[in-house]
Each structure stands twice: as C-alpha cells, then as structure tokens.
C-alpha atoms as a PDB file:
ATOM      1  CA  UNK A   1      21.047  21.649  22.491  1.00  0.00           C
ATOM      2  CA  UNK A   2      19.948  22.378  18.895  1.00  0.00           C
ATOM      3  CA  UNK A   3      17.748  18.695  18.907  1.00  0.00           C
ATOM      4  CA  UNK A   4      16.138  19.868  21.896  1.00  0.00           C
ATOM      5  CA  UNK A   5      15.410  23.154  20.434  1.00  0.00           C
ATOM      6  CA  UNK A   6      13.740  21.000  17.273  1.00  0.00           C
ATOM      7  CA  UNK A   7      11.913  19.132  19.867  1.00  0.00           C
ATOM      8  CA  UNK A   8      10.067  21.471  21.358  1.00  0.00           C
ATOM      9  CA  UNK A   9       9.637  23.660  18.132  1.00  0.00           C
ATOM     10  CA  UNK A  10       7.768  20.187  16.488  1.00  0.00           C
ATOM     11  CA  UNK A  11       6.114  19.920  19.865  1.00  0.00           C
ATOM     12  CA  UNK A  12       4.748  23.835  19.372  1.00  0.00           C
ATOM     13  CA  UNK A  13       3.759  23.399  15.847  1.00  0.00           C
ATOM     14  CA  UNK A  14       2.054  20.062  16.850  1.00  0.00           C
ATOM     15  CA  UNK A  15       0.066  21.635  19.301  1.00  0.00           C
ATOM     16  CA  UNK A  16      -1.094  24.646  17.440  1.00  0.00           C
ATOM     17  CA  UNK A  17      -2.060  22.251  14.754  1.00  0.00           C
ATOM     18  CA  UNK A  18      -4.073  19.791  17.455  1.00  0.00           C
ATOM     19  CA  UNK A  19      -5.690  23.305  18.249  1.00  0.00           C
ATOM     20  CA  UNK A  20      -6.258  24.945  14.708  1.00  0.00           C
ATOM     21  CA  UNK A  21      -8.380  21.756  14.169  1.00  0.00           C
ATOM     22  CA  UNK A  22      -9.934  21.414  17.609  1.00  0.00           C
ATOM     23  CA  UNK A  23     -10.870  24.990  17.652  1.00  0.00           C
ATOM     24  CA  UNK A  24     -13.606  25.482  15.411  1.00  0.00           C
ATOM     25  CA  UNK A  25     -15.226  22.119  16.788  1.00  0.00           C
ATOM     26  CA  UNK A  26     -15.238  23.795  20.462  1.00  0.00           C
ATOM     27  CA  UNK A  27     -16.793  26.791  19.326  1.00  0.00           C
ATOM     28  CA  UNK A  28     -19.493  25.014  17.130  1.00  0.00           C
ATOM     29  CA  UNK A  29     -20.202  22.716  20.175  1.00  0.00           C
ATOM     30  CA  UNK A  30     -20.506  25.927  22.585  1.00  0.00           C
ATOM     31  CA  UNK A  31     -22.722  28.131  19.790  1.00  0.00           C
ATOM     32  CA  UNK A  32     -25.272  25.475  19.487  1.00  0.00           C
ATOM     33  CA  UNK A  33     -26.627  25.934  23.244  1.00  0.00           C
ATOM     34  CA  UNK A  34     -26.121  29.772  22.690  1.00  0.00           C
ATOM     35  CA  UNK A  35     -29.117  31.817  21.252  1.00  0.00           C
ATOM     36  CA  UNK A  36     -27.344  34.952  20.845  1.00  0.00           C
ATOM     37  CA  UNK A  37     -23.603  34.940  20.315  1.00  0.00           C
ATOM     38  CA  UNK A  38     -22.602  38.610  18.807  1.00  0.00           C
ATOM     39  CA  UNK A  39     -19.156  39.597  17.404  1.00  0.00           C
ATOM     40  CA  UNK A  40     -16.853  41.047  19.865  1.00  0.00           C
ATOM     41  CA  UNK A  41     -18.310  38.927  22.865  1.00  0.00           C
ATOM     42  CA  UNK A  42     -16.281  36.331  24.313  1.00  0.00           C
ATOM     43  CA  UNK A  43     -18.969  33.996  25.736  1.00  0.00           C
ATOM     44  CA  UNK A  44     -22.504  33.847  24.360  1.00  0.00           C
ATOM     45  CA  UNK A  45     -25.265  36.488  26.039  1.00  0.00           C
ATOM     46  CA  UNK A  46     -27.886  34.116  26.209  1.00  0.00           C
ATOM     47  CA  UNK A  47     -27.984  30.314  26.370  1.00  0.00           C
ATOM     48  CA  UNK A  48     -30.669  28.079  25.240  1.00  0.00           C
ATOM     49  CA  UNK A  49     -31.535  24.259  24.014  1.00  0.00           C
ATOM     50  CA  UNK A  50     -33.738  25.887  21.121  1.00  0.00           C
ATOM     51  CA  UNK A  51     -31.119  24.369  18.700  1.00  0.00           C
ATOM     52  CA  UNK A  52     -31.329  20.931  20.481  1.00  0.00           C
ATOM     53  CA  UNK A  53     -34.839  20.808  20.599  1.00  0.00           C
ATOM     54  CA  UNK A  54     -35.094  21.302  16.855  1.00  0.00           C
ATOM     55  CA  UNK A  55     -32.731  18.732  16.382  1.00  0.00           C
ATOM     56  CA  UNK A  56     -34.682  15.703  18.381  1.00  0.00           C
ATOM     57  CA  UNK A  57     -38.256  16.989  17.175  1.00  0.00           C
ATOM     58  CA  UNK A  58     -38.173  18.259  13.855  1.00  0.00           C
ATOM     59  CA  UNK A  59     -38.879  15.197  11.396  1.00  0.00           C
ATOM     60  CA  UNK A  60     -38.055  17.451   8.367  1.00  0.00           C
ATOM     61  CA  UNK A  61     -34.878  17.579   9.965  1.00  0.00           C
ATOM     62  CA  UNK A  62     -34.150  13.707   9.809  1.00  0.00           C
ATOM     63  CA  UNK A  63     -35.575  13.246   6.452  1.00  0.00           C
ATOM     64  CA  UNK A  64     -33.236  15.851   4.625  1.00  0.00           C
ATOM     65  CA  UNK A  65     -30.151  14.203   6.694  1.00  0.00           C
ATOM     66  CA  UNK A  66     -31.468  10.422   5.041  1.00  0.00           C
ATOM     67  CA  UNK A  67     -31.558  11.818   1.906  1.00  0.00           C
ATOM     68  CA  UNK A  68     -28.359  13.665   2.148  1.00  0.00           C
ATOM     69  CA  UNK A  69     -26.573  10.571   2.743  1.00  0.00           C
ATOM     70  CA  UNK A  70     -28.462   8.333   0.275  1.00  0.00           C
ATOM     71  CA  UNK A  71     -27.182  11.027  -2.217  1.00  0.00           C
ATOM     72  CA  UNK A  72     -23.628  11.581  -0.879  1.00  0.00           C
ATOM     73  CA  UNK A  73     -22.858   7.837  -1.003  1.00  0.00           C
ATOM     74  CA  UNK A  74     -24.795   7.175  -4.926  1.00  0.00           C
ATOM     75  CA  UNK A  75     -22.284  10.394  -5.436  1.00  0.00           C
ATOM     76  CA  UNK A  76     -18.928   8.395  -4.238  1.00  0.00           C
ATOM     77  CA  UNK A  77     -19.906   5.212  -6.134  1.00  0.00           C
ATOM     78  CA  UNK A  78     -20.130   6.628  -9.292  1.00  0.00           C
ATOM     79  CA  UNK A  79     -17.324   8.722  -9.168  1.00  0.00           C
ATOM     80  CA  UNK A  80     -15.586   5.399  -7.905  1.00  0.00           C
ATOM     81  CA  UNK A  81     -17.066   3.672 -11.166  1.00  0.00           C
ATOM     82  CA  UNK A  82     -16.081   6.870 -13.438  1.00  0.00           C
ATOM     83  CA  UNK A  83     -12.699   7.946 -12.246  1.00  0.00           C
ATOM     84  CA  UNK A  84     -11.192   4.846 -11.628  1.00  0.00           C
ATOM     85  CA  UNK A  85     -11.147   2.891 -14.903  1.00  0.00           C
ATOM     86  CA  UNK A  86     -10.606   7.001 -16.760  1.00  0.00           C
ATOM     87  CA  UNK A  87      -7.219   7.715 -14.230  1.00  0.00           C
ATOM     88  CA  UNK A  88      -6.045   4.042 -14.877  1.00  0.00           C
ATOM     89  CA  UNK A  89      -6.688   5.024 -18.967  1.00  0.00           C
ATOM     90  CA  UNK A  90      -5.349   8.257 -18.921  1.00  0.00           C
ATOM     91  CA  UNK A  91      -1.956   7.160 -16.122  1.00  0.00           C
ATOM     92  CA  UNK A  92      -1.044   3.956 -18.355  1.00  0.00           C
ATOM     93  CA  UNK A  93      -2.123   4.660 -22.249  1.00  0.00           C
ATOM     94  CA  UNK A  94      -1.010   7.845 -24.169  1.00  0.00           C
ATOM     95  CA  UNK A  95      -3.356   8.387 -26.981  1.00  0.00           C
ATOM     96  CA  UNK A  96      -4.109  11.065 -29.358  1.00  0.00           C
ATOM     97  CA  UNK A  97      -6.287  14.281 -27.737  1.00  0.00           C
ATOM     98  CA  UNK A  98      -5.121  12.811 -24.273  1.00  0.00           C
ATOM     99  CA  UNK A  99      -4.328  16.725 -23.173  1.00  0.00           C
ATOM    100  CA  UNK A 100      -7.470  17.722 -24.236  1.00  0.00           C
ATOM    101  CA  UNK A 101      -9.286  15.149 -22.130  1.00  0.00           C
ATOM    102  CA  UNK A 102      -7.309  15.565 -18.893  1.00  0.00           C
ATOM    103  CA  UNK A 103      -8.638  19.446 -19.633  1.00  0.00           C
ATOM    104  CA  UNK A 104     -12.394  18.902 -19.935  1.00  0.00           C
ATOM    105  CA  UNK A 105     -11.892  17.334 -16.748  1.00  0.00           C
ATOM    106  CA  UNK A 106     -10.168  20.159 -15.006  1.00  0.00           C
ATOM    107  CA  UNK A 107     -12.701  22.240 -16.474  1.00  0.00           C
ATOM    108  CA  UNK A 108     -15.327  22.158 -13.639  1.00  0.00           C
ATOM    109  CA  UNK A 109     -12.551  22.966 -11.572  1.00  0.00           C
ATOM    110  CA  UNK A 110     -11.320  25.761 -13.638  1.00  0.00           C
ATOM    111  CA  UNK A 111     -14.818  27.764 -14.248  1.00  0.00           C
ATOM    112  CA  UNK A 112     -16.501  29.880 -11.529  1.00  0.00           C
ATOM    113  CA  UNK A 113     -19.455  27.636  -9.547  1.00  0.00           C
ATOM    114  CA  UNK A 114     -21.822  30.349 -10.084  1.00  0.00           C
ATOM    115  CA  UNK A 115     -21.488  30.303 -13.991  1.00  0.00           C
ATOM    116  CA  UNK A 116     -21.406  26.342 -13.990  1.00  0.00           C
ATOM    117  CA  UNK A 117     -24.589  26.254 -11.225  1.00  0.00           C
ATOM    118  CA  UNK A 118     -26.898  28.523 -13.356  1.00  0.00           C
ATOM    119  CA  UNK A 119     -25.887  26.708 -16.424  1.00  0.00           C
ATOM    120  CA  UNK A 120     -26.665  23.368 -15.149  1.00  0.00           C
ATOM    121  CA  UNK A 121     -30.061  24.800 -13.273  1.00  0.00           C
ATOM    122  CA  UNK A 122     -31.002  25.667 -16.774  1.00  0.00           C
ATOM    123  CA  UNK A 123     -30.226  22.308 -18.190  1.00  0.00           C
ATOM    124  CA  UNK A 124     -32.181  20.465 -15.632  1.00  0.00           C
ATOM    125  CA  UNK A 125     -34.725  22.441 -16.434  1.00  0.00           C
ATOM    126  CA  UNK A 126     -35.365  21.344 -19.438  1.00  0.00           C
ATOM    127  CA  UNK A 127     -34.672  18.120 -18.813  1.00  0.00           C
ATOM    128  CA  UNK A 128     -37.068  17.498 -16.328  1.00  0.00           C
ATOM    129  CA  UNK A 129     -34.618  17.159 -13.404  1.00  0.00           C
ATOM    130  CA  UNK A 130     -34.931  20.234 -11.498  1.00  0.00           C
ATOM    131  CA  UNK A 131     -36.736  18.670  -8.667  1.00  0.00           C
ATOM    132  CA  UNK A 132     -35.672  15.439  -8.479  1.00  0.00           C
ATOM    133  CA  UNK A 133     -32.880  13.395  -6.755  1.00  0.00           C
ATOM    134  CA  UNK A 134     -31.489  12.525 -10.270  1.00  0.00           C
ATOM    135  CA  UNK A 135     -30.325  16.053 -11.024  1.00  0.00           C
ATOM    136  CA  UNK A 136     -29.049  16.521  -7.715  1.00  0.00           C
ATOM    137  CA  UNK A 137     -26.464  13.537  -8.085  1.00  0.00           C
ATOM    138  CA  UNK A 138     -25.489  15.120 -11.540  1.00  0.00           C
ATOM    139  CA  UNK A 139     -25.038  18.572 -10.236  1.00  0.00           C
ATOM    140  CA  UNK A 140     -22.714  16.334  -7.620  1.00  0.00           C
ATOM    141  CA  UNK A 141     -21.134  14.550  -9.528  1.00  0.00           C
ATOM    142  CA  UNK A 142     -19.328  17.580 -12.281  1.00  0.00           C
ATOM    143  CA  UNK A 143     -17.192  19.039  -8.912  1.00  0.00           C
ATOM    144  CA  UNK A 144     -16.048  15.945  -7.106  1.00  0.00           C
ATOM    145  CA  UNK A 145     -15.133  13.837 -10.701  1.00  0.00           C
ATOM    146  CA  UNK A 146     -12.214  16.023 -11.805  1.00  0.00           C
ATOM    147  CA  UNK A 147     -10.328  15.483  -8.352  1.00  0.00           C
ATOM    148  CA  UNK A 148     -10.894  11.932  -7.948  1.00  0.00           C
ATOM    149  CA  UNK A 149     -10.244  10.889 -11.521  1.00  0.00           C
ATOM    150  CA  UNK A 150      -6.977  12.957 -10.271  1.00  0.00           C
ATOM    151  CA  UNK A 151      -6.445  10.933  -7.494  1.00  0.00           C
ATOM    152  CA  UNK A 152      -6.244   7.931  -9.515  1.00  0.00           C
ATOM    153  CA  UNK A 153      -4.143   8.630 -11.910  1.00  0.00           C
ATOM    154  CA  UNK A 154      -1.836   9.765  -9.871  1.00  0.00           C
ATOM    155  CA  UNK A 155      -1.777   6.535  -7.965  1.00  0.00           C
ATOM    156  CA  UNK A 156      -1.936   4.480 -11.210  1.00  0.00           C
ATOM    157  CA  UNK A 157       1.445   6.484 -12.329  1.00  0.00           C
ATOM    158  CA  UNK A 158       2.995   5.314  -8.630  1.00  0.00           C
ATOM    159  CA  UNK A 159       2.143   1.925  -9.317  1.00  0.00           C
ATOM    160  CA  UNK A 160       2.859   1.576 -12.460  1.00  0.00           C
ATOM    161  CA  UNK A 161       1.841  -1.400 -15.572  1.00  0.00           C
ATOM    162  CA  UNK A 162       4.270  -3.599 -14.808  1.00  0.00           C
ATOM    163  CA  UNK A 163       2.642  -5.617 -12.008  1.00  0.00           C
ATOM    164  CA  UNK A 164      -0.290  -6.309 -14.308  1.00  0.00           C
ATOM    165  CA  UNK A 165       2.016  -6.720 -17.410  1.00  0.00           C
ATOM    166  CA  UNK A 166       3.766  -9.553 -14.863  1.00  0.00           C
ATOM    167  CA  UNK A 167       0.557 -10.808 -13.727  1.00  0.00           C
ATOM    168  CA  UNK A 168      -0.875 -11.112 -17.689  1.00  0.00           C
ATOM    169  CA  UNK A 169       1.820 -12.896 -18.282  1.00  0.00           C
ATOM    170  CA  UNK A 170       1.614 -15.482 -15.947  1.00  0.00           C
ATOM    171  CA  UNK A 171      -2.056 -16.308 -17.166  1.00  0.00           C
ATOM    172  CA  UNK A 172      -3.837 -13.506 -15.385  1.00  0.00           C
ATOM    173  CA  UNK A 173      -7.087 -11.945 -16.702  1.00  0.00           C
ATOM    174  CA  UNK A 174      -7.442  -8.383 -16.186  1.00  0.00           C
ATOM    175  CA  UNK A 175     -10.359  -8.478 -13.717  1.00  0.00           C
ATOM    176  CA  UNK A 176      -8.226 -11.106 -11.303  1.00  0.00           C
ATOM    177  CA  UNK A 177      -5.250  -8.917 -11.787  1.00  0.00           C
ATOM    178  CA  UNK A 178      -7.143  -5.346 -10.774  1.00  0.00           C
ATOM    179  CA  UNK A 179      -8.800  -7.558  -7.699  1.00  0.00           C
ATOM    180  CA  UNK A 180      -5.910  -9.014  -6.582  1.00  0.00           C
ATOM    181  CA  UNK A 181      -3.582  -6.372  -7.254  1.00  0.00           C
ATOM    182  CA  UNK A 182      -3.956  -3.077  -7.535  1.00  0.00           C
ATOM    183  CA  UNK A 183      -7.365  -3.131  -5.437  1.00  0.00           C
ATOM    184  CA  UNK A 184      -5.488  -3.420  -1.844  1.00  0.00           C
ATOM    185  CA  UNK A 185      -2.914  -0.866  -3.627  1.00  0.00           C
ATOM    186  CA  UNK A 186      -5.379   1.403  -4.305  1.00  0.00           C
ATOM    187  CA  UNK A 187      -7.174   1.507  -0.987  1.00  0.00           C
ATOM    188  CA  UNK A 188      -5.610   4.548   0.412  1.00  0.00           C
ATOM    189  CA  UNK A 189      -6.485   6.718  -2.551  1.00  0.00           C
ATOM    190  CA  UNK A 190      -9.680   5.079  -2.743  1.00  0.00           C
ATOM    191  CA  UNK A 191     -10.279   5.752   1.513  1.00  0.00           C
ATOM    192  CA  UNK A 192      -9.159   9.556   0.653  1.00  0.00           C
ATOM    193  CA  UNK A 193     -11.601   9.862  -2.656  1.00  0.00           C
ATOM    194  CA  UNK A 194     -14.900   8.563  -0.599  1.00  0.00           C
ATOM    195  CA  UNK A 195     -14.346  11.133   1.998  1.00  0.00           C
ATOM    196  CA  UNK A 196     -13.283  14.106   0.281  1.00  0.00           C
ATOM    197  CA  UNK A 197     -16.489  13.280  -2.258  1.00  0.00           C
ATOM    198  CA  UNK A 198     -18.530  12.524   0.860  1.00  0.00           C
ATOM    199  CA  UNK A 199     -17.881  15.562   1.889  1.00  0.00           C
ATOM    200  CA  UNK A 200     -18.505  17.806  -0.941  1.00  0.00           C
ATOM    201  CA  UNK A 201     -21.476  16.178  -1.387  1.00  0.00           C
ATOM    202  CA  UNK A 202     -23.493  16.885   2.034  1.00  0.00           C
ATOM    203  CA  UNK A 203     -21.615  20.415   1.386  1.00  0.00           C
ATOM    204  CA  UNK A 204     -23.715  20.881  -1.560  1.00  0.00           C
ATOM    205  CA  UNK A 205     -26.878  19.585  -0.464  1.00  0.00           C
END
C-alpha cells in the first residue's frame, strides 16, 4: 500500500514537472499568432500572423540572430579556454592568495549587473569598443566565467590528481594525459558549461 502511494505521488510530481516546463512553451507558441493577448483573458482577443510574417521577411531579423550565435559560441570557447586550465589550477594546487582569487571570480556574481553594466559601458568607451563585436564578447564573457571556472573545479576536485600523477608516471606528458584522460571525464561538465554560457549569452545580446 505505502509503495503504491510513493508511486503515484512520483508519478504527480513527475507530471507537474513535465508541465511546469511545457507550460510556458505552449503559451509562447499560442501568443505568437495572437495580436492582442490582455491580462485576465484566457484565450487571446485577436489572432494574427503579424509576428510570423516579421519573422520570414525581416532580414534585420536574420542578421542579428547570425551574429548572436557567432558571439554566443566565441563566448563558450573562451570561457572553455579560461576556466578550464584556472578550475584545474585552483581544484589541484593550493597556493598563497588562492582565497582571494576564487573571490575576484565570484565577484561578477556578487555585484549588482546594473553597477557592473554602466561600469563596463564606460570602459568600452574609452577603449574604443562600444560599438563593436569585441566589447560585446567581453561584456559576455565577466557573467558566464565565474560559473564555469566553478564548474570545473568542482569536477577537477571529483576526479582528483591521481589519474594524471599515475599516468606521469608511466611516461605520460601532460597534454596526452588531459586528452586521454580527463577530456572524456570532463565531458558532462563541459556539455553543461556550453549551454548554460550559450544561453546567457543570446540572453544578453
């Protein structure tokens, strides 16, 4: 009696779940052949293809969607080239200041957007970068380093030294062992930073 109860209470929460994250999808799908959709009304007033039309015929349209994902995927491989090599530093060496540099990278994280967005608008500013791709990947780049080089260290601490300290040992170069290694190790944190950078990236844009 009491499994079946746990059944169907794991079947419930499952579906609420399914629905919590179905939900919002529906409703986007529905509001985008709707041209008025007010508060309080369950199904749109009007309907319309306005939103479609714009979509198929509006070049502008196509050219800011290229060059959000030129910039979204420049933003993951750097943060790939930055945060893996510092969460691999930071998970297996313990140096002096090491608290102080795990906090300048929880800093970005820490400080209000607003104050860190007008500072940086300033900054590019004067450096020239204001309107061009450049800044943009820098302005990317300070919100979505701090959680990846987190990711990474916290999968380097998993892991461990010791399967490079074995591999070193048996002639291994550091390069082979990282390849050979950790690399297929690390592809589940490295699957989870792309798309949560990804993501924060075309939020930005």
């Amino acid at each position: 009696m009491e499994n079946s109860v746990t059944r169907k209470g794991t079947k419930l929460i499952f579906f609420f779940s399914i629905l919590f994250l179905v939900m919002p999808v529906i409703l986007l799908i529905v509001k985008s052949f709707s041209f008025s959709w007010k508060w309080g009304e369950l199904f749109p007033a009007t309907w319309s293809l306005k939103g479609w039309q714009v979509l198929f015929t509006e070049p502008r349209f196509w050219q800011a969607l290229q060059s959000s994902w030129w910039i979204g995927i420049t933003v993951v491989l750097l943060n790939l080239l930055v945060a893996i090599p510092a969460g691999r530093t930071v998970a297996f060496h313990s140096f002096k200041g090491k608290w102080f540099f795990e906090l300048l990278f929880t800093l970005p994280i820490l400080i209000p957007s607003l104050a860190v967005a007008m500072g940086l608008h300033m900054t590019m500013i004067r450096l020239g970068f204001a309107d061009h791709w450049l800044g943009v990947v820098v302005v990317h780049l300070l919100p979505s380093v701090p959680y990846t080089i987190k990711i990474f260290h916290s999968s380097f601490e998993r892991i461990g030294p010791h399967l490079e300290d074995q591999a070193t040992s048996l002639g291994s170069n550091k390069w082979y062992s990282f390849y050979s290694i950790y690399f297929p190790l690390l592809v589940p944190s490295i699957r989870s930073a792309v798309f949560l950078v990804f993501v924060i990236s075309l939020h930005a844009c």
